[in-house]
C-alpha atoms as a PDB file:
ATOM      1  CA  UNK A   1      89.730 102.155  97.042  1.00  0.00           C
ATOM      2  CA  UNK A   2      86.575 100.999  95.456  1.00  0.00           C
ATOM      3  CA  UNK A   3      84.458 103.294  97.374  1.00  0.00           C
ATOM      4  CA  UNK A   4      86.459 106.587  96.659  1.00  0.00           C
ATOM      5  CA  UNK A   5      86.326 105.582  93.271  1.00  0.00           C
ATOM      6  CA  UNK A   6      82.888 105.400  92.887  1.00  0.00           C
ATOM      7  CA  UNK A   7      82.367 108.877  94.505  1.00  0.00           C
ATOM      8  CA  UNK A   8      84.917 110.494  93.029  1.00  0.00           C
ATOM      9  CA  UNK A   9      84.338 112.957  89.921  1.00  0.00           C
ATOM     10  CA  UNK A  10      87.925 112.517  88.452  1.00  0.00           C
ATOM     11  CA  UNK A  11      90.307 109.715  88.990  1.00  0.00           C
ATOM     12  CA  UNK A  12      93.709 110.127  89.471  1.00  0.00           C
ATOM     13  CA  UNK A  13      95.863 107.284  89.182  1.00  0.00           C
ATOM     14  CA  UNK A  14      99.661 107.107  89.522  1.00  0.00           C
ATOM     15  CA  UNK A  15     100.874 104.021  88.167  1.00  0.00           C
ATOM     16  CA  UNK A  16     104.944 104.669  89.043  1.00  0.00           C
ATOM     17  CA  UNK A  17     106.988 102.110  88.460  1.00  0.00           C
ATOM     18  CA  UNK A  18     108.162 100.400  91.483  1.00  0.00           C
ATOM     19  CA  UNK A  19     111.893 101.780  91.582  1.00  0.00           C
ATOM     20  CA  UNK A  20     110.318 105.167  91.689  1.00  0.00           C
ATOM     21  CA  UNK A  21     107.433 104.692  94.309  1.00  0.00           C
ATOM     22  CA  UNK A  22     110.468 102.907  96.566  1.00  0.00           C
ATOM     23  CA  UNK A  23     112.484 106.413  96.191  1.00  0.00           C
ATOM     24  CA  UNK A  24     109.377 108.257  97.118  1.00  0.00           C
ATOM     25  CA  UNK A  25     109.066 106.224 100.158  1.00  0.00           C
ATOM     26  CA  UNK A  26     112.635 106.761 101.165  1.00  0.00           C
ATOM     27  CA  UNK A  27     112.403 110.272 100.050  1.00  0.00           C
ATOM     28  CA  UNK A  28     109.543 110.738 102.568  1.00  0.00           C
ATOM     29  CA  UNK A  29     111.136 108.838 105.673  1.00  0.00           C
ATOM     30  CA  UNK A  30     113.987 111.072 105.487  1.00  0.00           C
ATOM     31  CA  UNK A  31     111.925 114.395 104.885  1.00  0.00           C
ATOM     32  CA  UNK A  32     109.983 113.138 108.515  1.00  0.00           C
ATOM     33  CA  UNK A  33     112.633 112.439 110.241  1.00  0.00           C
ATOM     34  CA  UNK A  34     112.500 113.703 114.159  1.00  0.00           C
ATOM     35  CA  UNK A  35     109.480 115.868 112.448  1.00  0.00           C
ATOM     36  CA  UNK A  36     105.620 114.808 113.070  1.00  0.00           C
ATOM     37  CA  UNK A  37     103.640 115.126 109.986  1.00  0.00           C
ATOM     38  CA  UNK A  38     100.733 116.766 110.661  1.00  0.00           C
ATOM     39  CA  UNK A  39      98.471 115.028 108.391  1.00  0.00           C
ATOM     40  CA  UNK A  40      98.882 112.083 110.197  1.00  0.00           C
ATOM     41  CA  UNK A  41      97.051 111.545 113.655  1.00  0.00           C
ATOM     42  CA  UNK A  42      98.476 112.761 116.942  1.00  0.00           C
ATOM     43  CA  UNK A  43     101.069 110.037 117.913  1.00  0.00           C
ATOM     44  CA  UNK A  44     101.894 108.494 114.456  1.00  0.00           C
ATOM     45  CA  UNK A  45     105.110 107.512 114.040  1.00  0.00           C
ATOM     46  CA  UNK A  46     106.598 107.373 110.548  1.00  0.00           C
ATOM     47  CA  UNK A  47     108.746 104.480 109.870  1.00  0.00           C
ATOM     48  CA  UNK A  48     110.173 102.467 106.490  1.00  0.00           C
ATOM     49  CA  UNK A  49     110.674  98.821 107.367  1.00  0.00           C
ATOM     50  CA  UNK A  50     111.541  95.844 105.102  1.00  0.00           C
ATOM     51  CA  UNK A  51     107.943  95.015 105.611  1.00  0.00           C
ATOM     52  CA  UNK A  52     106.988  98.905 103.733  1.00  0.00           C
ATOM     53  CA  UNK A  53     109.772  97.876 101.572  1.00  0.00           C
ATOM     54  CA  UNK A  54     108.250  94.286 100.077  1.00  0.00           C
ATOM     55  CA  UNK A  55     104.842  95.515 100.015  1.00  0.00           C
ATOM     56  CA  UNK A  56     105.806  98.390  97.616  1.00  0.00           C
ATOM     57  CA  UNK A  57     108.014  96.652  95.115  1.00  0.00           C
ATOM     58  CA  UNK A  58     104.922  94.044  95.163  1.00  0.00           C
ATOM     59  CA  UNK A  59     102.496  96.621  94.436  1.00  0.00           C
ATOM     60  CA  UNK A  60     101.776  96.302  90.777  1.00  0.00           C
ATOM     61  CA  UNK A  61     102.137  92.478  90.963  1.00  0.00           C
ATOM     62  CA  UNK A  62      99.943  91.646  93.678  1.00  0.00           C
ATOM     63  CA  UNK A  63      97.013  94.350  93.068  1.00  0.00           C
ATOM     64  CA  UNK A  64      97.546  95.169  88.644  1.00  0.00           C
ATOM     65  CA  UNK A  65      93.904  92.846  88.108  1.00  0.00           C
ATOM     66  CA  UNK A  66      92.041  94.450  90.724  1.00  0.00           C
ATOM     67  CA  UNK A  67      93.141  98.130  89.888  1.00  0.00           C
ATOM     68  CA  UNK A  68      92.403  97.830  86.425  1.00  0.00           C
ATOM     69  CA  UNK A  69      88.956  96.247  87.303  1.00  0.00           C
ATOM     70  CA  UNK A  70      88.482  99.082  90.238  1.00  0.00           C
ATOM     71  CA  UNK A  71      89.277 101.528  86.929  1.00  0.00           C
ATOM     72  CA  UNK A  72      87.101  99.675  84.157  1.00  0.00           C
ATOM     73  CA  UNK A  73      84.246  99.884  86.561  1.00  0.00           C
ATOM     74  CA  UNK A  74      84.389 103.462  86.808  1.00  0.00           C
ATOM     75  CA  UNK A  75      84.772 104.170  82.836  1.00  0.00           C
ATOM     76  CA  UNK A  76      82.230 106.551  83.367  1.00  0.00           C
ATOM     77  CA  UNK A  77      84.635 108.974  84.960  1.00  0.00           C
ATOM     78  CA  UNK A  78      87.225 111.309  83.652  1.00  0.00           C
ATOM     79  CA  UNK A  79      90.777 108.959  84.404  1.00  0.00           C
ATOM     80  CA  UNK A  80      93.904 110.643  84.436  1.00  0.00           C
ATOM     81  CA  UNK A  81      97.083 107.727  84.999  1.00  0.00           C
ATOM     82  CA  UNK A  82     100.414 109.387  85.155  1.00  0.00           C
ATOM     83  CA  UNK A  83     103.088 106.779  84.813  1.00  0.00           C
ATOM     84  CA  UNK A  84     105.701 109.427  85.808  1.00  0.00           C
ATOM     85  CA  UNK A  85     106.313 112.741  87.952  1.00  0.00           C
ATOM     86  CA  UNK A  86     106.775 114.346  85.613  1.00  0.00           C
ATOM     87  CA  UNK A  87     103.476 114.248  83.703  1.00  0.00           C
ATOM     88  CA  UNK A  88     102.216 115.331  86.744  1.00  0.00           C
ATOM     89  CA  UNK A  89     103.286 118.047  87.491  1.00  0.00           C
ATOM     90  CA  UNK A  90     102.934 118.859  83.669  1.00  0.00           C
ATOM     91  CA  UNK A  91      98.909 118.014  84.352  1.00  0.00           C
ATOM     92  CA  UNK A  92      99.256 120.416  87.042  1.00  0.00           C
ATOM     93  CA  UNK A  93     101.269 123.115  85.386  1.00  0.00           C
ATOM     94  CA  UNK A  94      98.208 123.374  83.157  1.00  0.00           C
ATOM     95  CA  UNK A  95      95.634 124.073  84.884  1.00  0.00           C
END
């Protein structure tokens, strides 16, 4: 994540709270299924497992210091956070 940061012009951070990335991952699996996405490579096969599941909720928890660090370093950027969808697709809206 560093590295896109650090060539990236504008950052875009969504910092959901873990209830609604978990939806969004549910959301997804259910969207996919019996479908191949096709911005995944040829023989990718979606799946949610209790594994996905932990590693989600855990998110914020496990990587909150290093985000924040990956963001402070790149203060010289425009940084956009949305902490919902909805601001989001406000942000986009605009444009």
């Amino acid at each position: 994540m560093g590295e896109r940061m650090r060539r990236a012009d504008i950052i875009f951070y969504f910092d959901l709270p873990c209830r609604t990335a978990l939806k969004g991952v549910v959301k997804r699996r259910l969207a996919a299924h019996r479908t191949v996405r096709t911005d995944m490579p040829e023989g990718w096969k979606e799946k949610a497992d209790l594994k996905l599941f932990k590693y989600v909720w855990g998110f914020k928890k496990a990587y909150a210091a290093g985000t924040q660090r990956l963001l402070d370093e790149n203060k010289d950027k425009q940084i956009i956070i949305f902490e919902n969808h909805k601001q989001a697709d406000t942000y986009l809206a605009g444009l």
